[in-house]
C-alpha atoms as a PDB file:
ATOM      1  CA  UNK A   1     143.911  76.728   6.683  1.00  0.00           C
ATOM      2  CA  UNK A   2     142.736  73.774   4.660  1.00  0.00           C
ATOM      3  CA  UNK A   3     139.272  73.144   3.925  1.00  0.00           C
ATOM      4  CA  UNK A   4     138.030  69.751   5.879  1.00  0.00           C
ATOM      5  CA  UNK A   5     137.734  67.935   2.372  1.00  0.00           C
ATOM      6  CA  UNK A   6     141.129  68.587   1.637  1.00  0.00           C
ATOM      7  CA  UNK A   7     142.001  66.991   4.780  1.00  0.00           C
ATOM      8  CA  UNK A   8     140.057  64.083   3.492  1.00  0.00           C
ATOM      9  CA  UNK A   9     142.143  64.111   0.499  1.00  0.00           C
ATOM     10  CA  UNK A  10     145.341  64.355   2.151  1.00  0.00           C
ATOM     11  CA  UNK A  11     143.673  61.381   4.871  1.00  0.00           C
ATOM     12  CA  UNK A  12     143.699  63.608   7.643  1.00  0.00           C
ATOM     13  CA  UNK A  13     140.397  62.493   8.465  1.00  0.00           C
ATOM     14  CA  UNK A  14     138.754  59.476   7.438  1.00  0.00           C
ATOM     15  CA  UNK A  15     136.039  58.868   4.818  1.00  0.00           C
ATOM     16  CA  UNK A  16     134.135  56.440   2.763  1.00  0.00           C
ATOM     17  CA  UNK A  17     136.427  57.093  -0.799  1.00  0.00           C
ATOM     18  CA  UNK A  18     134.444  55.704  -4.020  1.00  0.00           C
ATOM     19  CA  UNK A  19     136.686  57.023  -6.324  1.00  0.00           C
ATOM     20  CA  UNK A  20     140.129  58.902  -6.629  1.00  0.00           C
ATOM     21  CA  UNK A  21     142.706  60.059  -9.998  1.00  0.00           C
ATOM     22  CA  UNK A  22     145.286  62.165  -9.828  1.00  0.00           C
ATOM     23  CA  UNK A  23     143.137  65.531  -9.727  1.00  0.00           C
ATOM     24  CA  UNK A  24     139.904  64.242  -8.454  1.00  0.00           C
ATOM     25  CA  UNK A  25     137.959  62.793  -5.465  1.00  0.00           C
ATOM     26  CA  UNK A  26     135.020  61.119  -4.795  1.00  0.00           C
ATOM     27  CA  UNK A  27     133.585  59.694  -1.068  1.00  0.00           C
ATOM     28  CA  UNK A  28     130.260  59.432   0.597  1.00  0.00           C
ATOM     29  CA  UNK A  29     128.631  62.141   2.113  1.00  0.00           C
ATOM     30  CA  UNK A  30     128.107  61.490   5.741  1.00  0.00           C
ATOM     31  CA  UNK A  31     125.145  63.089   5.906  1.00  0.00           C
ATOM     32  CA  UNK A  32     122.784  61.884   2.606  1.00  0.00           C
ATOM     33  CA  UNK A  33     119.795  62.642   1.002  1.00  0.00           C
ATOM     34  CA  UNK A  34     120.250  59.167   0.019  1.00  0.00           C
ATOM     35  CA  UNK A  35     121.895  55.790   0.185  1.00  0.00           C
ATOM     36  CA  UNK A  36     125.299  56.373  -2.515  1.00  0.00           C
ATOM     37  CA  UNK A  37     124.834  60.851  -2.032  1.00  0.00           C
ATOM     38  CA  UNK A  38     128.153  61.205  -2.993  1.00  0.00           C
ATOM     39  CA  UNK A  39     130.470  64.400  -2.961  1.00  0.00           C
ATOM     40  CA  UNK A  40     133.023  64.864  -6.022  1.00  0.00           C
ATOM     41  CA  UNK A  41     136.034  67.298  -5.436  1.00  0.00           C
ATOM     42  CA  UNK A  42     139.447  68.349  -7.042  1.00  0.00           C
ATOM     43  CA  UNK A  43     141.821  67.411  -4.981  1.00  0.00           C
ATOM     44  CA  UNK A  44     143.131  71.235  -5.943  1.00  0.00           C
ATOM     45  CA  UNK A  45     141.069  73.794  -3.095  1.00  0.00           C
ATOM     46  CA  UNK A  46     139.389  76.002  -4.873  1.00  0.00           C
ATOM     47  CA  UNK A  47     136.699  77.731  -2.988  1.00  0.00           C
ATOM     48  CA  UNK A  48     133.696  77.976  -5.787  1.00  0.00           C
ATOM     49  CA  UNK A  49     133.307  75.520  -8.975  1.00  0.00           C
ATOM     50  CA  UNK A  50     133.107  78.266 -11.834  1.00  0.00           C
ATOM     51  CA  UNK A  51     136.927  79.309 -10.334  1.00  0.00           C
ATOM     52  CA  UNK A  52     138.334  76.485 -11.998  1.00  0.00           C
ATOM     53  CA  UNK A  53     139.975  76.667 -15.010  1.00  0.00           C
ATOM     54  CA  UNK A  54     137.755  75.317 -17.893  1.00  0.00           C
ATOM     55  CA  UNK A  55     139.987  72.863 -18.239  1.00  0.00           C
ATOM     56  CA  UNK A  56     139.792  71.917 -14.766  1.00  0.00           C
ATOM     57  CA  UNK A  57     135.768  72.517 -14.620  1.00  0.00           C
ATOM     58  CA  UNK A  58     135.421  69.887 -17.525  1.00  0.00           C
ATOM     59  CA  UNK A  59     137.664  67.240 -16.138  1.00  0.00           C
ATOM     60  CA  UNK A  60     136.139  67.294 -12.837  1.00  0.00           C
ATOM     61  CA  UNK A  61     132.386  67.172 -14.897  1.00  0.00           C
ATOM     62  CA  UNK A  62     134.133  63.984 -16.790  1.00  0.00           C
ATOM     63  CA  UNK A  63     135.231  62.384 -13.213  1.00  0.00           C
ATOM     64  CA  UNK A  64     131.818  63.244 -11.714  1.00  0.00           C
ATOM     65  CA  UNK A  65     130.358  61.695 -14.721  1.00  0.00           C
ATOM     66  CA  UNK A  66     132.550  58.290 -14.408  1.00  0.00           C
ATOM     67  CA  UNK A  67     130.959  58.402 -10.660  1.00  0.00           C
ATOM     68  CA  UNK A  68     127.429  58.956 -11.716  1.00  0.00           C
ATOM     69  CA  UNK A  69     127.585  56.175 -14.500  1.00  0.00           C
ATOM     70  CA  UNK A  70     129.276  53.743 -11.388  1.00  0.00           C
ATOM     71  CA  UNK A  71     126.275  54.609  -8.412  1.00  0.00           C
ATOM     72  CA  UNK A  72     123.039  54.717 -11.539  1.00  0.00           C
ATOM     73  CA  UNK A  73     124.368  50.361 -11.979  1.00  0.00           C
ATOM     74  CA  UNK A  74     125.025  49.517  -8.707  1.00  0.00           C
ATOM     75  CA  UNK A  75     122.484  52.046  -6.406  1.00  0.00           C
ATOM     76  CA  UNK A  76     118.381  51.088  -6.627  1.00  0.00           C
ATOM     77  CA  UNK A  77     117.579  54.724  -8.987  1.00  0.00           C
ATOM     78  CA  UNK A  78     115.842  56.109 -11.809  1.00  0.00           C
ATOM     79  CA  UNK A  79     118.811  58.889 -12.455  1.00  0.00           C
ATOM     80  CA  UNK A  80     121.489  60.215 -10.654  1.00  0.00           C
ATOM     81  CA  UNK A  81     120.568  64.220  -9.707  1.00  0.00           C
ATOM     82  CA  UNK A  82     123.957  66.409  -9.982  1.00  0.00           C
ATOM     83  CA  UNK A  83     123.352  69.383  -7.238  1.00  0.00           C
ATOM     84  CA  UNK A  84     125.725  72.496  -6.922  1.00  0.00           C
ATOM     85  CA  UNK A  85     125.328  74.737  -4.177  1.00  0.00           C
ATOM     86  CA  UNK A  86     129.028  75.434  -2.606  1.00  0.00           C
ATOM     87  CA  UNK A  87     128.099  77.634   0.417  1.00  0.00           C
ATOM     88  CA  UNK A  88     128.639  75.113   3.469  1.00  0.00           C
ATOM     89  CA  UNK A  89     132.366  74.046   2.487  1.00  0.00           C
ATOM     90  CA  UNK A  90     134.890  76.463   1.028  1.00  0.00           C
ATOM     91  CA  UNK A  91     136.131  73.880  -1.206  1.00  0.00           C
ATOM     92  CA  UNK A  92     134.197  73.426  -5.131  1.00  0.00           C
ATOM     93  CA  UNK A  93     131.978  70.046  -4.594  1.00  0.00           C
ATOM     94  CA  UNK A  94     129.138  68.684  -6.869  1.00  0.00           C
ATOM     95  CA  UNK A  95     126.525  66.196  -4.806  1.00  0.00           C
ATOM     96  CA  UNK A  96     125.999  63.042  -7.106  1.00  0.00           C
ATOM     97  CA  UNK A  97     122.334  61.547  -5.307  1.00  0.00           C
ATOM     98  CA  UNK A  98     120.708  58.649  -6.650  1.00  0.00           C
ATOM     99  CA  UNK A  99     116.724  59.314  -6.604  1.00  0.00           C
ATOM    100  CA  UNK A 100     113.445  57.853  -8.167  1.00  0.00           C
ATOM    101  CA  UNK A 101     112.554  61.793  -7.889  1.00  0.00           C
ATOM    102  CA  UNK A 102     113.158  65.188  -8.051  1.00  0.00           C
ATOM    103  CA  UNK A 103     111.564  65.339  -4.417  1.00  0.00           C
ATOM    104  CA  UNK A 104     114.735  63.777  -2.869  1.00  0.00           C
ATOM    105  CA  UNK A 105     116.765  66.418  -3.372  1.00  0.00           C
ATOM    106  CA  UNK A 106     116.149  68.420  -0.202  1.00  0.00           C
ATOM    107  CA  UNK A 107     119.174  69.279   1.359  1.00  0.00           C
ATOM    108  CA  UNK A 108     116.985  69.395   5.118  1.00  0.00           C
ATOM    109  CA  UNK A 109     116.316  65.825   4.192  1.00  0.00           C
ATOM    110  CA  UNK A 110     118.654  62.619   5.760  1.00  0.00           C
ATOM    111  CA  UNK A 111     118.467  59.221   5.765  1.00  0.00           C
ATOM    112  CA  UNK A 112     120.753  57.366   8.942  1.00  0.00           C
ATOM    113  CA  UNK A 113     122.954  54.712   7.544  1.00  0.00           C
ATOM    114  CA  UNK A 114     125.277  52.488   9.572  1.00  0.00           C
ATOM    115  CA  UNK A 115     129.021  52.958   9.161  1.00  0.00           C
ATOM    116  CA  UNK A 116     128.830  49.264   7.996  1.00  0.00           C
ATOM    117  CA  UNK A 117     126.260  50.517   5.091  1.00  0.00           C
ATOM    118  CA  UNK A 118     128.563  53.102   4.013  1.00  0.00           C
ATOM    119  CA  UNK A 119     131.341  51.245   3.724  1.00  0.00           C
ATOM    120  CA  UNK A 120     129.665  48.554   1.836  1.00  0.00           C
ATOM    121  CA  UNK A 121     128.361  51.446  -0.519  1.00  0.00           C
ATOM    122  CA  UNK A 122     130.827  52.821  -0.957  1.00  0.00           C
ATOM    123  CA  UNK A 123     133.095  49.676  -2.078  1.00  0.00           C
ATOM    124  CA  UNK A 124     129.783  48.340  -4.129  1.00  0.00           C
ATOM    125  CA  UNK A 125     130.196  51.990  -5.739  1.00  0.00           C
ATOM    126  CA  UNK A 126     134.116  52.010  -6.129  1.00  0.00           C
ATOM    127  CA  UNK A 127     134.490  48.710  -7.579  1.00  0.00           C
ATOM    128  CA  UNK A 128     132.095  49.783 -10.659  1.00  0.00           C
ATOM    129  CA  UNK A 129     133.710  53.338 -11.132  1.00  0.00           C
ATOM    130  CA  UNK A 130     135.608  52.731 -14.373  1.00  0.00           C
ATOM    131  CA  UNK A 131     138.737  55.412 -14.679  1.00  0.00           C
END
């Protein structure tokens, strides 16, 4: 069965997309830390990150990166945290949160944004993603 990001990918279900290449994608997580948390996948299902192939692991870094660089000029943040956990969804994922401080990244911790703020975000965010 596929993993409910890969039905994102294939648009199965609907989501807030920031950024998409051939191997990689990029949306809003529905439930952030903070305004622009963003989840970068391969579009490949792989259950756990360090099962890609290095190749693989280092493209999807370079996409994530590309991502990073496009919410740190267009979100209100010192840095952009990368986080890594991979237990909730069997699908490899890094979290890409803009914060002001290392105290934001609590994954208990969400802020409500309208549908209408995410989608704004998220095309604010997409527009500066350079690929």
């Amino acid at each position: 069965m596929a993993s409910i990001f890969s039905k994102i990918v294939a648009g199965e279900i609907p989501c807030y997309k920031v950024a998409e290449d051939d191997a990689h994608f990029a949306f809003l997580d529905i439930r952030p830390m903070a305004p622009g948390h963003t989840l970068v996948i391969p579009k490949r299902e792989v259950d756990y990150l360090f099962d890609l192939s290095d190749e693989e692991y280092l493209a999807l870094e370079l996409f994530a990166k590309r991502v990073a660089e496009a919410l740190k000029a267009t979100m209100p943040c010192k840095r952009v945290a990368e986080a890594v956990l991979g237990m909730e969804v069997p699908h490899a994922h890094i979290h890409l949160v803009p914060i002001d401080s290392e105290a934001q990244v609590d994954f208990r911790k969400h802020v409500e944004l309208a549908p209408e703020r995410m989608a704004e975000i998220a095309a604010t965010v997409s527009k500066a993603v350079k690929l």
